[in-house]
N, C-alpha and C. Protein backbone atom coordinates (compact mmCIF):
# COMPACT_ATOMS: atom_id res chain seq x y z
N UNK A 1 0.84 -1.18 0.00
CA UNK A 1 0.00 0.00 0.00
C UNK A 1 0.89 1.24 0.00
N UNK A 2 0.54 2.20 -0.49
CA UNK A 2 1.38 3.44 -0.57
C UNK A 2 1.11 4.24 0.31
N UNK A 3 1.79 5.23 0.73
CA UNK A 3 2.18 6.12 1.82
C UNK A 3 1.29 7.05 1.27
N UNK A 4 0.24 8.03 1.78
CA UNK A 4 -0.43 9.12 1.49
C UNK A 4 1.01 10.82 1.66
N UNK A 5 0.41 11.20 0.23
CA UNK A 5 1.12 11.95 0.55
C UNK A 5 0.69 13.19 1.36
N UNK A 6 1.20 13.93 2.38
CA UNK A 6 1.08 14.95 3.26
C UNK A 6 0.42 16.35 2.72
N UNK A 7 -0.58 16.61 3.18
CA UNK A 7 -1.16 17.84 2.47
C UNK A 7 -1.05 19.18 3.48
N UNK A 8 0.08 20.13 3.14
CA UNK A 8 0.34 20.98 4.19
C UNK A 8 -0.88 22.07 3.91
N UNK A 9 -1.34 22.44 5.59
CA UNK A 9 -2.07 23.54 5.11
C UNK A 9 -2.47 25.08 5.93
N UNK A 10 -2.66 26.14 4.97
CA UNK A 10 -2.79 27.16 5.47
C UNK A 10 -3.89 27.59 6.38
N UNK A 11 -4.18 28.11 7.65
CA UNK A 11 -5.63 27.47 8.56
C UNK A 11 -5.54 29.31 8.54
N UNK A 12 -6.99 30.27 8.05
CA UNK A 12 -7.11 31.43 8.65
C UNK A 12 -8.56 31.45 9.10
N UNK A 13 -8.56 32.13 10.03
CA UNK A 13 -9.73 32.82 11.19
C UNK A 13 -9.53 33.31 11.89
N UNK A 14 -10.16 34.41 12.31
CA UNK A 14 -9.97 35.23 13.60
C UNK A 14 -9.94 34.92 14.53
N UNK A 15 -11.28 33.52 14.88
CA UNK A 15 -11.28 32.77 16.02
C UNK A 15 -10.26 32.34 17.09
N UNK A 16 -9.59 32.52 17.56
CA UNK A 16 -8.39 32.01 18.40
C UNK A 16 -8.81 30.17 18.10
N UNK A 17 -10.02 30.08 19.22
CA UNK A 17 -10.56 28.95 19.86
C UNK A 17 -10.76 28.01 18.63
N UNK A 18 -11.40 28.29 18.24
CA UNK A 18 -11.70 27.42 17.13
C UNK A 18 -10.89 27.21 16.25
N UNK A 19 -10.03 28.15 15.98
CA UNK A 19 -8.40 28.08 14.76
C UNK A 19 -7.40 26.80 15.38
N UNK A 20 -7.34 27.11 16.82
CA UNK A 20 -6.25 26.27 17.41
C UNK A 20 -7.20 24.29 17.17
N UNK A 21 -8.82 24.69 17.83
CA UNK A 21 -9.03 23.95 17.85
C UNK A 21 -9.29 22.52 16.46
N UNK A 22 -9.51 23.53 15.42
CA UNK A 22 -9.63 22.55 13.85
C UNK A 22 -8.01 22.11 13.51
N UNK A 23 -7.15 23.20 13.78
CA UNK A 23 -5.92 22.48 13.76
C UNK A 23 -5.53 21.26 14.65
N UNK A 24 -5.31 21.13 15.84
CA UNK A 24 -5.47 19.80 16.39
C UNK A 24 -6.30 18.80 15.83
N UNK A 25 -7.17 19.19 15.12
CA UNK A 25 -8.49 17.87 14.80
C UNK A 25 -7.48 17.64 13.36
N UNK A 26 -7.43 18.65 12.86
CA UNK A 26 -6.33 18.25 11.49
C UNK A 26 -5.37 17.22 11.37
N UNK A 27 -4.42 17.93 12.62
CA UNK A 27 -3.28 17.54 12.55
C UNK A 27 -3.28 15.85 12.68
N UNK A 28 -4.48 15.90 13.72
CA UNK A 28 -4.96 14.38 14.05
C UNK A 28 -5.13 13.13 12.60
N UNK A 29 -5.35 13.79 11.46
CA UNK A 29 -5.39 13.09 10.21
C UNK A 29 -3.99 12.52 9.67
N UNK A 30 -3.54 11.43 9.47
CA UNK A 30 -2.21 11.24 9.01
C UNK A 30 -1.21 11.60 7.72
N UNK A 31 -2.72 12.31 6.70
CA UNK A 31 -2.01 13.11 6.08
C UNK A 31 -2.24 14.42 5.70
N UNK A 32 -2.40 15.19 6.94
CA UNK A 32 -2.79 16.31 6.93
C UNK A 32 -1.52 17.06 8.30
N UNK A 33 -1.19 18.03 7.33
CA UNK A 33 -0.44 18.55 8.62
C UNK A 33 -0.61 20.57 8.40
N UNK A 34 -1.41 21.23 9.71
CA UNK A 34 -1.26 22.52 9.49
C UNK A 34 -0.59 23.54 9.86
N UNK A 35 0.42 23.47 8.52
CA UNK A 35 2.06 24.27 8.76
C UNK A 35 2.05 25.47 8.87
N UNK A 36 0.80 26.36 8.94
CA UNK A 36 0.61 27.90 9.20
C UNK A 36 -0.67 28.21 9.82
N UNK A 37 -0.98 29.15 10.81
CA UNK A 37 -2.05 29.73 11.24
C UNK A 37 -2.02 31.27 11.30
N UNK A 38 -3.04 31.94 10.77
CA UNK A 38 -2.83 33.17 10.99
C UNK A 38 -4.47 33.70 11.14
N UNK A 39 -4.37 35.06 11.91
CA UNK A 39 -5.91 35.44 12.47
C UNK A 39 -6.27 36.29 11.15
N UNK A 40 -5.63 36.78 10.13
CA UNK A 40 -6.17 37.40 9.29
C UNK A 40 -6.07 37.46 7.82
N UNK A 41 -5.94 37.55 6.73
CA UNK A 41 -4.95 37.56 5.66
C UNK A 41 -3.82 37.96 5.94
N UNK A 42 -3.90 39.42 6.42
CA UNK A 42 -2.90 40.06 6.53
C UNK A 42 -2.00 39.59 7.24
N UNK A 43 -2.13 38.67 8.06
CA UNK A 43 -1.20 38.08 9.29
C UNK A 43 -0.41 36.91 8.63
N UNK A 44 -0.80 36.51 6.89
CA UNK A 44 0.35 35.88 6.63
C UNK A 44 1.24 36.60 5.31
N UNK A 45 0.85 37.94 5.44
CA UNK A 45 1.91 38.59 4.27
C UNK A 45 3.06 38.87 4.97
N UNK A 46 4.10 38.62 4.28
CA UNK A 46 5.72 38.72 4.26
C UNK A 46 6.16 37.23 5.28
N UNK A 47 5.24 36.46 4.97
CA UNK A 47 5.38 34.91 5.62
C UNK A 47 5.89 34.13 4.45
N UNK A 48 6.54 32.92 4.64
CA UNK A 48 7.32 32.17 3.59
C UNK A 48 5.99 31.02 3.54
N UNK A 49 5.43 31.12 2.62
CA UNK A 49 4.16 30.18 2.23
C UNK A 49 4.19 28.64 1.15
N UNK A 50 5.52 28.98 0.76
CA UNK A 50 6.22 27.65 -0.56
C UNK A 50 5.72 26.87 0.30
N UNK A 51 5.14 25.70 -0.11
CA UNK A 51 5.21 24.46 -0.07
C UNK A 51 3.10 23.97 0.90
N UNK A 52 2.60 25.17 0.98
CA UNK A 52 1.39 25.14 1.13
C UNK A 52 0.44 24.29 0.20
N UNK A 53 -0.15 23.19 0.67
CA UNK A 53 -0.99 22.75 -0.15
C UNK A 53 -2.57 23.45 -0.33
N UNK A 54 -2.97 23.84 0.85
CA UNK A 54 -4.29 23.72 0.84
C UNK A 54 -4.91 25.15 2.10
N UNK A 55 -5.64 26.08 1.65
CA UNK A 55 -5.80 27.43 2.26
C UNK A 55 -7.37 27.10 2.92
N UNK A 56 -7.46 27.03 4.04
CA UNK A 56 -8.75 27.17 4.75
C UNK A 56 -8.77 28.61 4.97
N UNK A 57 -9.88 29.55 4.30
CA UNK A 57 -9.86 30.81 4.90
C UNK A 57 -11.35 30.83 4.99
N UNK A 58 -11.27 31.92 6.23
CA UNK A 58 -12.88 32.02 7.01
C UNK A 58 -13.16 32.91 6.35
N UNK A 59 -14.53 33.04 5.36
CA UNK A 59 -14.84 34.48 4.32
C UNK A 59 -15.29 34.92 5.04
N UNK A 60 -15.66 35.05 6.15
CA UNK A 60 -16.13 36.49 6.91
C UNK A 60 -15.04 37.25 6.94
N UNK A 61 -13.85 36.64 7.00
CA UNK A 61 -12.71 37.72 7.35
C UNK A 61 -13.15 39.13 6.52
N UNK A 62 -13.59 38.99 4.97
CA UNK A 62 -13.10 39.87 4.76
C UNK A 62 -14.61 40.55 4.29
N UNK A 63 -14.61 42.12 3.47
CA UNK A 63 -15.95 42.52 3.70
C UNK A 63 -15.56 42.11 2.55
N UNK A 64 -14.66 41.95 1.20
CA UNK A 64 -14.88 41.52 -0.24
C UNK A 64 -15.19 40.66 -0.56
N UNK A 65 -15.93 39.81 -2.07
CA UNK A 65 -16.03 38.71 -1.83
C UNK A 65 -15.21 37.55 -1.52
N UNK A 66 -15.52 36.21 -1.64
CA UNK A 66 -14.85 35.30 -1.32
C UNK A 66 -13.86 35.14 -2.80
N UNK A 67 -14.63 35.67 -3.93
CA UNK A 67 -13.53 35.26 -5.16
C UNK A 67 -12.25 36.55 -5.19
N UNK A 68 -12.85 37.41 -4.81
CA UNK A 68 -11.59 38.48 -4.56
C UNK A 68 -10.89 38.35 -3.52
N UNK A 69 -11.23 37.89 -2.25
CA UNK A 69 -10.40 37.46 -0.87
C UNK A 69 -9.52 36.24 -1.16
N UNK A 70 -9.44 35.31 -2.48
CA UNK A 70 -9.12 34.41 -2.52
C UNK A 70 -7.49 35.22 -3.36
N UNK A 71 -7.82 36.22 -4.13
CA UNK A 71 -6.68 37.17 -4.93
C UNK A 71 -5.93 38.22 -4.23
N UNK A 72 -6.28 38.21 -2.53
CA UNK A 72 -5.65 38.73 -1.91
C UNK A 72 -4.64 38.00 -1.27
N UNK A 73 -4.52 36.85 -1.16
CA UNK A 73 -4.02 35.50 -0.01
C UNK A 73 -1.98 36.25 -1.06
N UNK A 74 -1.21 36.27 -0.07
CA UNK A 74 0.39 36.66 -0.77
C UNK A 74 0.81 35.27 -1.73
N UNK A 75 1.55 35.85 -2.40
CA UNK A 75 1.80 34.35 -3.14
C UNK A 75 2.66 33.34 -3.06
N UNK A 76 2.14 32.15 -3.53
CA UNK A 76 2.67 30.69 -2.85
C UNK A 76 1.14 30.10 -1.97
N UNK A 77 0.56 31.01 -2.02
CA UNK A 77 -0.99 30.19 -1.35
C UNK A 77 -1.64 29.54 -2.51
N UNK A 78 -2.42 28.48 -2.59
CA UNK A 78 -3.28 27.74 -3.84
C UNK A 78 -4.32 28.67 -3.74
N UNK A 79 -4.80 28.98 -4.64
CA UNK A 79 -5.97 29.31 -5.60
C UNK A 79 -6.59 28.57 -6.32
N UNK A 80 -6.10 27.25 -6.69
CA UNK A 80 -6.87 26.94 -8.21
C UNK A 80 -8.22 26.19 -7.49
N UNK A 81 -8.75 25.88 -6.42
CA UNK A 81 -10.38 25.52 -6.39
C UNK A 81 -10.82 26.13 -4.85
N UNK A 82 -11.03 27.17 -5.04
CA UNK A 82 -11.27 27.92 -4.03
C UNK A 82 -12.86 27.77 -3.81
N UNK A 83 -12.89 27.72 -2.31
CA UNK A 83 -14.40 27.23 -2.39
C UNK A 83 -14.57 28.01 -0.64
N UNK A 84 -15.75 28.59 -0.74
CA UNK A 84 -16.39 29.03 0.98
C UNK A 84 -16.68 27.43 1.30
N UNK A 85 -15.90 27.83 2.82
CA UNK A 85 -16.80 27.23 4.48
C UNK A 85 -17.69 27.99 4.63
N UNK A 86 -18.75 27.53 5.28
CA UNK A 86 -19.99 28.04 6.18
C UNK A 86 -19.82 27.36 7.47
């Protein structure tokens, strides 16, 4: 059987509680590991983001939409299937 490969990922929300807490539930997956947390967009610009697989961002963060909040994320974040949580 083959080894899953590791899907690193970017976790944003303002939430403290709940940010820390979906990361632990994450991390808990064996191939899921979440290599960045930040409370805002802005809290991961001038951050080294290479090697990010996968961007959880909370669209309330922002008042724009979710397809323009997705063209704000600095680059090295994925874009190509950007989709809202509720």
């Amino acid at each position: 059987m083959m080894a899953k490969e590791t899907k690193r990922i970017l976790l944003v929300t303002h939430h403290n509680a709940f940010r820390e807490a979906m990361a632990i539930r994450l991390d808990q997956e064996e191939d899921l590991e979440v290599a960045w947390q930040a409370g805002s967009v802005a809290g991961t610009r001038g951050v080294h983001l290479d090697g990010i697989d996968v961007s959880v961002v909370d669209p309330l963060l922002a008042i724009i939409p979710g397809a323009t909040c997705s063209s704000t994320l600095p680059p090295g974040v994925p874009r190509e299937d950007f989709r809202y949580w509720r």
